[in-house]
PDB file of N, CA and C in Angstrom:
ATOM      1  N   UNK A   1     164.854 115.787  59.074  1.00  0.00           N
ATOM      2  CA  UNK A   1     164.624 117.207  58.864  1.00  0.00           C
ATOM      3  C   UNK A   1     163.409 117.610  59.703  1.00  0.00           C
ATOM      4  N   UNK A   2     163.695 118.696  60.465  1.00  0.00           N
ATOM      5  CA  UNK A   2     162.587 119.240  61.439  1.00  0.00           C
ATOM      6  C   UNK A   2     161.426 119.603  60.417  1.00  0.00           C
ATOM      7  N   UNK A   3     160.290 120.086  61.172  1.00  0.00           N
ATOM      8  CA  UNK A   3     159.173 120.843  60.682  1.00  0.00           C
ATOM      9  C   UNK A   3     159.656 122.333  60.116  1.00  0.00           C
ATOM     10  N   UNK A   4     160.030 122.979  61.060  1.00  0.00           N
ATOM     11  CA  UNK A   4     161.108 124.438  60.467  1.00  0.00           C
ATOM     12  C   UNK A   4     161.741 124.519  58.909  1.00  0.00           C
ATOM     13  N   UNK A   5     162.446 123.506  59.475  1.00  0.00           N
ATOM     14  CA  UNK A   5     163.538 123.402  58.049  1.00  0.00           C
ATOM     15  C   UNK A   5     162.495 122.834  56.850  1.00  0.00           C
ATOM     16  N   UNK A   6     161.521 121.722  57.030  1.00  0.00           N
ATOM     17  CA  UNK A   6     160.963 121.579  55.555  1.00  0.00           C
ATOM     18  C   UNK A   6     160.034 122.748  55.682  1.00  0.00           C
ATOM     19  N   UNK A   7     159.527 123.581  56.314  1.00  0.00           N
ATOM     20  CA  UNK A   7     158.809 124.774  55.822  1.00  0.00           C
ATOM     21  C   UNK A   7     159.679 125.782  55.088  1.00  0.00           C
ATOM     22  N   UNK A   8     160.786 125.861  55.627  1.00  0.00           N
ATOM     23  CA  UNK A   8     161.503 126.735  55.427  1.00  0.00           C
ATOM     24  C   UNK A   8     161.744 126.659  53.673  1.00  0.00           C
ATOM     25  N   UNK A   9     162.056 125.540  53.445  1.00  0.00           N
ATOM     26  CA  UNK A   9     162.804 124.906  52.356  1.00  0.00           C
ATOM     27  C   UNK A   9     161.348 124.767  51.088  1.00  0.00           C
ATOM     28  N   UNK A  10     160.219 124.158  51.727  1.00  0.00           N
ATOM     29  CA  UNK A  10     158.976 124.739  50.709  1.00  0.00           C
ATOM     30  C   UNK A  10     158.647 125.671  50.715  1.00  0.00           C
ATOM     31  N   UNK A  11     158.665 127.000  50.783  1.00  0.00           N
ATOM     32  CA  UNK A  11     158.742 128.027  51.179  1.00  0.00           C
ATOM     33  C   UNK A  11     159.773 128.742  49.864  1.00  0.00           C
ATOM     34  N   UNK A  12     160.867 128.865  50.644  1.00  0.00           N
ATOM     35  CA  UNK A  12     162.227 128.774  49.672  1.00  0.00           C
ATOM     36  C   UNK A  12     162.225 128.581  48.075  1.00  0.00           C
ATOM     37  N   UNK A  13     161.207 127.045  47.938  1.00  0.00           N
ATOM     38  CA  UNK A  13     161.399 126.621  46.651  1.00  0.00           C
ATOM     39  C   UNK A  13     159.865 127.311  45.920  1.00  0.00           C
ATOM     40  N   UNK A  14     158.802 127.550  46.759  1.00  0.00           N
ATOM     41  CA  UNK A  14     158.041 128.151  46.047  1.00  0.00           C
ATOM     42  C   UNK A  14     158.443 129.578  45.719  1.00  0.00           C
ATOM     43  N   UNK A  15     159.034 130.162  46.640  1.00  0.00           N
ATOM     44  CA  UNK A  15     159.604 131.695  46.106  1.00  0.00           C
ATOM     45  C   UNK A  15     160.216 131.467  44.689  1.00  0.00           C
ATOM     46  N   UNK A  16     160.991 130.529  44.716  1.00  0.00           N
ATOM     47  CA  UNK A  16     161.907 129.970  43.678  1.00  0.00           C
ATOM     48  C   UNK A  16     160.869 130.558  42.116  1.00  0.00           C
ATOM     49  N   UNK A  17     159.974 129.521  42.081  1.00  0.00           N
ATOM     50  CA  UNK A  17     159.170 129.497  41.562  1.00  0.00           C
ATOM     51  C   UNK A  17     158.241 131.346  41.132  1.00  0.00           C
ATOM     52  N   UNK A  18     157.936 131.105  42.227  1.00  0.00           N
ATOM     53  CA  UNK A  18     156.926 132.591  42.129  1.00  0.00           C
ATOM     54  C   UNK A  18     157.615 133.882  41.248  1.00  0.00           C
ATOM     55  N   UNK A  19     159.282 134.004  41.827  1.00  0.00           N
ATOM     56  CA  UNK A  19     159.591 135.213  41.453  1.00  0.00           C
ATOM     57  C   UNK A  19     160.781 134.681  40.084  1.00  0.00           C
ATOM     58  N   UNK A  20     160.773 133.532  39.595  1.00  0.00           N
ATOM     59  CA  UNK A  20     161.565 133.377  38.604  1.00  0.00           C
ATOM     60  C   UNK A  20     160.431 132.959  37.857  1.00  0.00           C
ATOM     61  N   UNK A  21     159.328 132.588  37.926  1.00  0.00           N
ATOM     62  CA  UNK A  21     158.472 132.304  37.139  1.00  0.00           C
ATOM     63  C   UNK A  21     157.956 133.140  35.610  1.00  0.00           C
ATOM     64  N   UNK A  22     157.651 134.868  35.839  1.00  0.00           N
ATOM     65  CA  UNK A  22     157.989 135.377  34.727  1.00  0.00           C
ATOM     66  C   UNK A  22     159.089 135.506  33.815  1.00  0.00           C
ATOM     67  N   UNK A  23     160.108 135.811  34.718  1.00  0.00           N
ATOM     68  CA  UNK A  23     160.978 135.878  34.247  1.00  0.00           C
ATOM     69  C   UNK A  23     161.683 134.478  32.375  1.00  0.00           C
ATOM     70  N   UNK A  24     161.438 133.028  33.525  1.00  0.00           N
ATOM     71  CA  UNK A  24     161.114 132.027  32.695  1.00  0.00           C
ATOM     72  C   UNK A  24     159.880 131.916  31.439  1.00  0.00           C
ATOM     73  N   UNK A  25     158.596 132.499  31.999  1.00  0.00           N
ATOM     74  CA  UNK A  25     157.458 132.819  30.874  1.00  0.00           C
ATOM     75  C   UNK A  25     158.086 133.194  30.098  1.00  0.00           C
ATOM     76  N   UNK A  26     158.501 134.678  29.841  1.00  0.00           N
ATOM     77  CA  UNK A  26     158.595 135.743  28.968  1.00  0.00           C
ATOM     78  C   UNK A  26     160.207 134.600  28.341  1.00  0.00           C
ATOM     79  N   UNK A  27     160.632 134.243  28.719  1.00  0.00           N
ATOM     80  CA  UNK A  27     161.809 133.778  27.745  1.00  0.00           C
ATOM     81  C   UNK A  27     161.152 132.837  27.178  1.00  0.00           C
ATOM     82  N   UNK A  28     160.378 131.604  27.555  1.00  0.00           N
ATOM     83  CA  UNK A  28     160.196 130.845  27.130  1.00  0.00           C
ATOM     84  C   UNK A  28     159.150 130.563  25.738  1.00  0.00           C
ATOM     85  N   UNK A  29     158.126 132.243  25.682  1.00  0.00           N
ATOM     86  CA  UNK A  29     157.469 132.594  24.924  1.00  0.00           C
ATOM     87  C   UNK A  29     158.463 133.271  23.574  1.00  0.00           C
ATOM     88  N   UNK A  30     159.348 134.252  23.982  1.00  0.00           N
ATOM     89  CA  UNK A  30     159.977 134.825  23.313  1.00  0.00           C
ATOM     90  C   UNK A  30     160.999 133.464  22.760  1.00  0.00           C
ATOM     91  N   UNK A  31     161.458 132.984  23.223  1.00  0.00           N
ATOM     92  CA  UNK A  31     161.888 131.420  22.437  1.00  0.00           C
ATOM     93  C   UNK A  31     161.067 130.442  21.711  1.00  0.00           C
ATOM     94  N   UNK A  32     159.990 130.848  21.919  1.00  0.00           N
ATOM     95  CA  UNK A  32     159.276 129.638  21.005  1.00  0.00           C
ATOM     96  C   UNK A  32     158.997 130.326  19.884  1.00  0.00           C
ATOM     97  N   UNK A  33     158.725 132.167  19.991  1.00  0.00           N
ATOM     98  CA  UNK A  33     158.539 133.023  18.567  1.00  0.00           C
ATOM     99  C   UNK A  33     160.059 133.032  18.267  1.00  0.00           C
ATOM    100  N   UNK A  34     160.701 133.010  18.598  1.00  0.00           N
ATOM    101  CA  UNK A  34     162.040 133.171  17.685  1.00  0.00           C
ATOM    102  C   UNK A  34     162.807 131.720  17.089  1.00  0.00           C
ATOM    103  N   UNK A  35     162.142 130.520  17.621  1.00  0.00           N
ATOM    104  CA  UNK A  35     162.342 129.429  17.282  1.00  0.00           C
ATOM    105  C   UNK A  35     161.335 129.418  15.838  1.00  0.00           C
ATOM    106  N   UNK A  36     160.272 129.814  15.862  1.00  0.00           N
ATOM    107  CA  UNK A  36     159.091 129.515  14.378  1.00  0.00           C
ATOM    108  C   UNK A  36     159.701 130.659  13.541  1.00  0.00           C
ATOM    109  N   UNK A  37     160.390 131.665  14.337  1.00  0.00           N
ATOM    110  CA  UNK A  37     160.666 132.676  12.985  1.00  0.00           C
ATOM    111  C   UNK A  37     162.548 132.446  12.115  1.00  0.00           C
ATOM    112  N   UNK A  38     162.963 131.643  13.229  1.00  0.00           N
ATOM    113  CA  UNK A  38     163.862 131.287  12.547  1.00  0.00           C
ATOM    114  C   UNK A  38     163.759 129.835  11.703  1.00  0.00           C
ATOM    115  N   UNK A  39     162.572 129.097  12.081  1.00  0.00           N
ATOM    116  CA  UNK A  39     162.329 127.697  11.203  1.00  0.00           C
ATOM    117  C   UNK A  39     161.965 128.498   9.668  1.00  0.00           C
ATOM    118  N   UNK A  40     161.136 129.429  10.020  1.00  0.00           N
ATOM    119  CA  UNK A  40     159.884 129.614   8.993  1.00  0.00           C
ATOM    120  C   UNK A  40     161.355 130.227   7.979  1.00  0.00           C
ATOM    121  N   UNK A  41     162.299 131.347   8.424  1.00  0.00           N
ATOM    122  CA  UNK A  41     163.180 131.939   7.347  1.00  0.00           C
ATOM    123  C   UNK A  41     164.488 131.214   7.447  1.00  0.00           C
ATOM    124  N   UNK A  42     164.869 130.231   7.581  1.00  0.00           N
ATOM    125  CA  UNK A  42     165.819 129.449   7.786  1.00  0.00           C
ATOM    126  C   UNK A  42     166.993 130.085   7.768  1.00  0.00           C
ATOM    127  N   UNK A  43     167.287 131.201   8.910  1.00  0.00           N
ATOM    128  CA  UNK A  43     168.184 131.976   9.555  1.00  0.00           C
ATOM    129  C   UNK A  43     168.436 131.131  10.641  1.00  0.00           C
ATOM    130  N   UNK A  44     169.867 130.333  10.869  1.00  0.00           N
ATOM    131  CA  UNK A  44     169.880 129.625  12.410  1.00  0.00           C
ATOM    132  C   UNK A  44     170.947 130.242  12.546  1.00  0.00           C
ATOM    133  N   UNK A  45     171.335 131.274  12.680  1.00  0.00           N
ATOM    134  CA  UNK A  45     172.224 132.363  13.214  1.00  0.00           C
ATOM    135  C   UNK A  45     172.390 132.275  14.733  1.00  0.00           C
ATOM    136  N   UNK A  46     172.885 131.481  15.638  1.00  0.00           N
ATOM    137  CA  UNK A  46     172.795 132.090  17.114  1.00  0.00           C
ATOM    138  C   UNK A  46     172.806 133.434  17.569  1.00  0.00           C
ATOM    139  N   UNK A  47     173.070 134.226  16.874  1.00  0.00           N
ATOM    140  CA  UNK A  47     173.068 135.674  17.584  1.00  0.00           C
ATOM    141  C   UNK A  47     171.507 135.988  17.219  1.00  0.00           C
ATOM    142  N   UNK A  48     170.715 135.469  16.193  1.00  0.00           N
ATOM    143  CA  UNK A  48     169.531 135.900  15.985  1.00  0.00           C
ATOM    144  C   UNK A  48     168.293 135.795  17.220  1.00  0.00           C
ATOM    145  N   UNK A  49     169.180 134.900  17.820  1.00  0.00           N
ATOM    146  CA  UNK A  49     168.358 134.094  19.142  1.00  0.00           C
ATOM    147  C   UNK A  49     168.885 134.683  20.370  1.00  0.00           C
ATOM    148  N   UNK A  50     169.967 135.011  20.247  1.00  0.00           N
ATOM    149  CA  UNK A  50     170.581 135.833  21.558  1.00  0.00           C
ATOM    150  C   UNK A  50     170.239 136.694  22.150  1.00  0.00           C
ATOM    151  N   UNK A  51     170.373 138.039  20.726  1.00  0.00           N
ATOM    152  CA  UNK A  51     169.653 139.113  21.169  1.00  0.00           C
ATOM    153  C   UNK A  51     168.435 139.230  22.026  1.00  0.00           C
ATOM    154  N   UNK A  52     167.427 139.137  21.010  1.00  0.00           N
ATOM    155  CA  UNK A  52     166.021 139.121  21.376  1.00  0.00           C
ATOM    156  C   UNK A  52     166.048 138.777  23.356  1.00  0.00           C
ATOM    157  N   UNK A  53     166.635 137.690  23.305  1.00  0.00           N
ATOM    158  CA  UNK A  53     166.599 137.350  24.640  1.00  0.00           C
ATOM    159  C   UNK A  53     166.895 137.997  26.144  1.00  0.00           C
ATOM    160  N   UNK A  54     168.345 138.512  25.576  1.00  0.00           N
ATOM    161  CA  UNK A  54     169.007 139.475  26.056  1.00  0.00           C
ATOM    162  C   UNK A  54     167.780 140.695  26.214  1.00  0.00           C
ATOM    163  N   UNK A  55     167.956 141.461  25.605  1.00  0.00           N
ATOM    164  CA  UNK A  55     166.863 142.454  25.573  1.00  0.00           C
ATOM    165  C   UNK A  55     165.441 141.996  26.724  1.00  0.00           C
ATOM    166  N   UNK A  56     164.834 140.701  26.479  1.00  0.00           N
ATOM    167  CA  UNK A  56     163.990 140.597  27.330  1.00  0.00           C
ATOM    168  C   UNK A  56     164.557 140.875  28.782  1.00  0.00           C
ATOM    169  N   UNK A  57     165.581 139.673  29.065  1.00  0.00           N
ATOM    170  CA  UNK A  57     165.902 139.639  30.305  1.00  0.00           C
ATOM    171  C   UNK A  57     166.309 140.527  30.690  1.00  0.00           C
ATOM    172  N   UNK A  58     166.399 141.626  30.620  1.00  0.00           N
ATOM    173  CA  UNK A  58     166.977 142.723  30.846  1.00  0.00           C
ATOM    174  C   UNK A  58     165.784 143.644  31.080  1.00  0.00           C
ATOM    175  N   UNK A  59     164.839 143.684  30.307  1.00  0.00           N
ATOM    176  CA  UNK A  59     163.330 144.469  30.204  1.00  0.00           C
ATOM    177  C   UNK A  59     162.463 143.825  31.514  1.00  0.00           C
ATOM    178  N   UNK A  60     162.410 142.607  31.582  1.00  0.00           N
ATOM    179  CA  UNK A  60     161.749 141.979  32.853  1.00  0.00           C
ATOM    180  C   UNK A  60     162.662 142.080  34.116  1.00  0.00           C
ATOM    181  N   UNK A  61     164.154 142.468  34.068  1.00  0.00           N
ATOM    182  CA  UNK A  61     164.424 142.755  35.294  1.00  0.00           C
ATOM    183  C   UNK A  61     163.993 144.026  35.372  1.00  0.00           C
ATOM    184  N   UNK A  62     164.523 144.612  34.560  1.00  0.00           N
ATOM    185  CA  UNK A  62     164.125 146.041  35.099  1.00  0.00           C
ATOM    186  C   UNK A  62     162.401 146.609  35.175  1.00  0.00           C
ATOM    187  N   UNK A  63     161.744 145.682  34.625  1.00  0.00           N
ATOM    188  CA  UNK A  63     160.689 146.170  35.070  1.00  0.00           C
ATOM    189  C   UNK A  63     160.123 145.455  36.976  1.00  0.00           C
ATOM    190  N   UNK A  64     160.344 144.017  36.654  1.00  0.00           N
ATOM    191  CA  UNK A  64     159.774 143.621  38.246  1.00  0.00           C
ATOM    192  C   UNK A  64     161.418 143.327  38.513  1.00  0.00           C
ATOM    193  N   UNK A  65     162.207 143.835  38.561  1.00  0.00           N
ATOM    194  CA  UNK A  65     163.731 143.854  39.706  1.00  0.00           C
ATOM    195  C   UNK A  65     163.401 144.241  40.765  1.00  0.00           C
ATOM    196  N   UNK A  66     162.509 145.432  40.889  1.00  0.00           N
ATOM    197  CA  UNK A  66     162.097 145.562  42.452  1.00  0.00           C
ATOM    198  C   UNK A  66     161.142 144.636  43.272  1.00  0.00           C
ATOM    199  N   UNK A  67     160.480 143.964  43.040  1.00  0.00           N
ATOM    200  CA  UNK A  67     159.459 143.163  43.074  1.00  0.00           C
ATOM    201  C   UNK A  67     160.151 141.752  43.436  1.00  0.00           C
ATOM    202  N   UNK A  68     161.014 141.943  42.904  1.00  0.00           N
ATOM    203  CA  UNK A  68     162.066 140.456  43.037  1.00  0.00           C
ATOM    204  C   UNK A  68     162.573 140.522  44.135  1.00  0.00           C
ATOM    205  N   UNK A  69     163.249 141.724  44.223  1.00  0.00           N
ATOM    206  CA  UNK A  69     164.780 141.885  44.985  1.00  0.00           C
ATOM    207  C   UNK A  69     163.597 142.103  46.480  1.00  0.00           C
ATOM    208  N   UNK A  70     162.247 142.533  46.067  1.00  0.00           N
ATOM    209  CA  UNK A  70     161.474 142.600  47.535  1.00  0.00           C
ATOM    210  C   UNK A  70     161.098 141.613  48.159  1.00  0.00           C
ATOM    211  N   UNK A  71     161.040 140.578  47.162  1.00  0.00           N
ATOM    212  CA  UNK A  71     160.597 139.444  47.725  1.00  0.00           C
ATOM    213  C   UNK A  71     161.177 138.591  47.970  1.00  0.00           C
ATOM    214  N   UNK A  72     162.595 138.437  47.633  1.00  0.00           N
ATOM    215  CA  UNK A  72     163.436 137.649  47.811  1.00  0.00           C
ATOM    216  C   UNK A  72     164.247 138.145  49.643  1.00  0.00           C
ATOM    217  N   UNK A  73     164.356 139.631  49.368  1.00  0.00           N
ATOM    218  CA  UNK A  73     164.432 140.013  50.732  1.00  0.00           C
ATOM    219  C   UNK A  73     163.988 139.821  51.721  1.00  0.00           C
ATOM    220  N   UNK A  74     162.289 139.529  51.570  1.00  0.00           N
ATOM    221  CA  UNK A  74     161.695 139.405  52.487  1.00  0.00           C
ATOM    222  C   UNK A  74     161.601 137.789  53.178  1.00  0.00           C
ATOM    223  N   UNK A  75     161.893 137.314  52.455  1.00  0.00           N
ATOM    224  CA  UNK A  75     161.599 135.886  52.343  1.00  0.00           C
ATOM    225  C   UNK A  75     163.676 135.308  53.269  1.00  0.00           C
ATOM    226  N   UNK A  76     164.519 136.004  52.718  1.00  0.00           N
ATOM    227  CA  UNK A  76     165.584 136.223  53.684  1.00  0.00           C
ATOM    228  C   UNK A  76     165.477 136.441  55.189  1.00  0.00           C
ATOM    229  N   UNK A  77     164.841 137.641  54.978  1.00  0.00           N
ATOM    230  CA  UNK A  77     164.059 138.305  56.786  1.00  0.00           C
ATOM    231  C   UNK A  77     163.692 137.425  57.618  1.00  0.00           C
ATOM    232  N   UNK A  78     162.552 136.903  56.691  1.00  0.00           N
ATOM    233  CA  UNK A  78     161.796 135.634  57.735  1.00  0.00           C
ATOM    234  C   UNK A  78     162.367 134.361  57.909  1.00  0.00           C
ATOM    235  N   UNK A  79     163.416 133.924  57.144  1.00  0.00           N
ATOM    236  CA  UNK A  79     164.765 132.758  57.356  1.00  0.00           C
ATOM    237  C   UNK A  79     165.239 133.364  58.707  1.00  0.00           C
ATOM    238  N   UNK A  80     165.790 134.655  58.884  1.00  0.00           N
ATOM    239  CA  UNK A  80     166.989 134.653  59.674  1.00  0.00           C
ATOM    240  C   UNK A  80     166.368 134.881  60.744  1.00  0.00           C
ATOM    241  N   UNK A  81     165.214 135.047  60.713  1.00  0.00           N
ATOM    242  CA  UNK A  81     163.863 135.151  62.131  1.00  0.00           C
ATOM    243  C   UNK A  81     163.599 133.933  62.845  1.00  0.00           C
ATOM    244  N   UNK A  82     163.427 133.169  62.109  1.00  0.00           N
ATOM    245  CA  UNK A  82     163.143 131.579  62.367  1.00  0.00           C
ATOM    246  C   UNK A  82     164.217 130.698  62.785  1.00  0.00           C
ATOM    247  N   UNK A  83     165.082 131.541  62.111  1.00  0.00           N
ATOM    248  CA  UNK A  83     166.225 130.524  62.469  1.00  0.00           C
ATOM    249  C   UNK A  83     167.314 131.046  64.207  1.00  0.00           C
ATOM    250  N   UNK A  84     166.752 132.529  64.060  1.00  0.00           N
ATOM    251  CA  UNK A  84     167.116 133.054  65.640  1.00  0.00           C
ATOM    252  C   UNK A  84     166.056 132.840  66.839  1.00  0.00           C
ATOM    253  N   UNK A  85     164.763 132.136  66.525  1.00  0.00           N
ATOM    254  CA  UNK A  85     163.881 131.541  67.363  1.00  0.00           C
ATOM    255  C   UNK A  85     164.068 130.380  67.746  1.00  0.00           C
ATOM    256  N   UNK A  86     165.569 129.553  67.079  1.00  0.00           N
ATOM    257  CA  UNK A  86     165.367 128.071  67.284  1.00  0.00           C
ATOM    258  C   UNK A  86     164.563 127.088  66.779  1.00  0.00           C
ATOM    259  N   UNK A  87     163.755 127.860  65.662  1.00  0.00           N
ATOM    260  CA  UNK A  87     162.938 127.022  65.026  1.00  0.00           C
ATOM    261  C   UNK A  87     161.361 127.935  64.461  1.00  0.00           C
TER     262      UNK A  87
END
């Protein structure tokens, strides 16, 4: 693997990271309160856990969806730049 391609590809995987990273927070917080509130009232309902979730993921796209979709774009841009330079 050239120099290009593993930049490209760490690069790639830190975006990975960067712009799925809240996204993962906020569920993973909102899963650990809906995990203690369903231990604590011993409701193991799967839909009790669904919702909530739903609702997030949906609230964090739409709040940074643009932010995403910008950075993921951009990060496209500079692939198809690099890769029409030959490297």
């Amino acid at each position: 693997m050239n120099d290009s391609a593993a930049t490209l590809l760490r690069e790639g995987l830190m975006l990975v990271g960067v712009v799925g990273g809240p996204m993962f927070a906020v569920l993973f917080i909102l899963g650990l309160g809906v995990g203690v509130l369903q231990a604590a009232t011993q409701i193991n309902d799967p839909a009790v856990g669904f919702l909530p979730r739903v609702l997030a993921t949906v609230g964090v796209a739409a709040v940074l969806g643009g932010w995403m979709v910008e950075r993921l774009a951009a990060f496209v841009r500079f692939a198809f730049e690099r890769m029409a330079q030959g490297g």
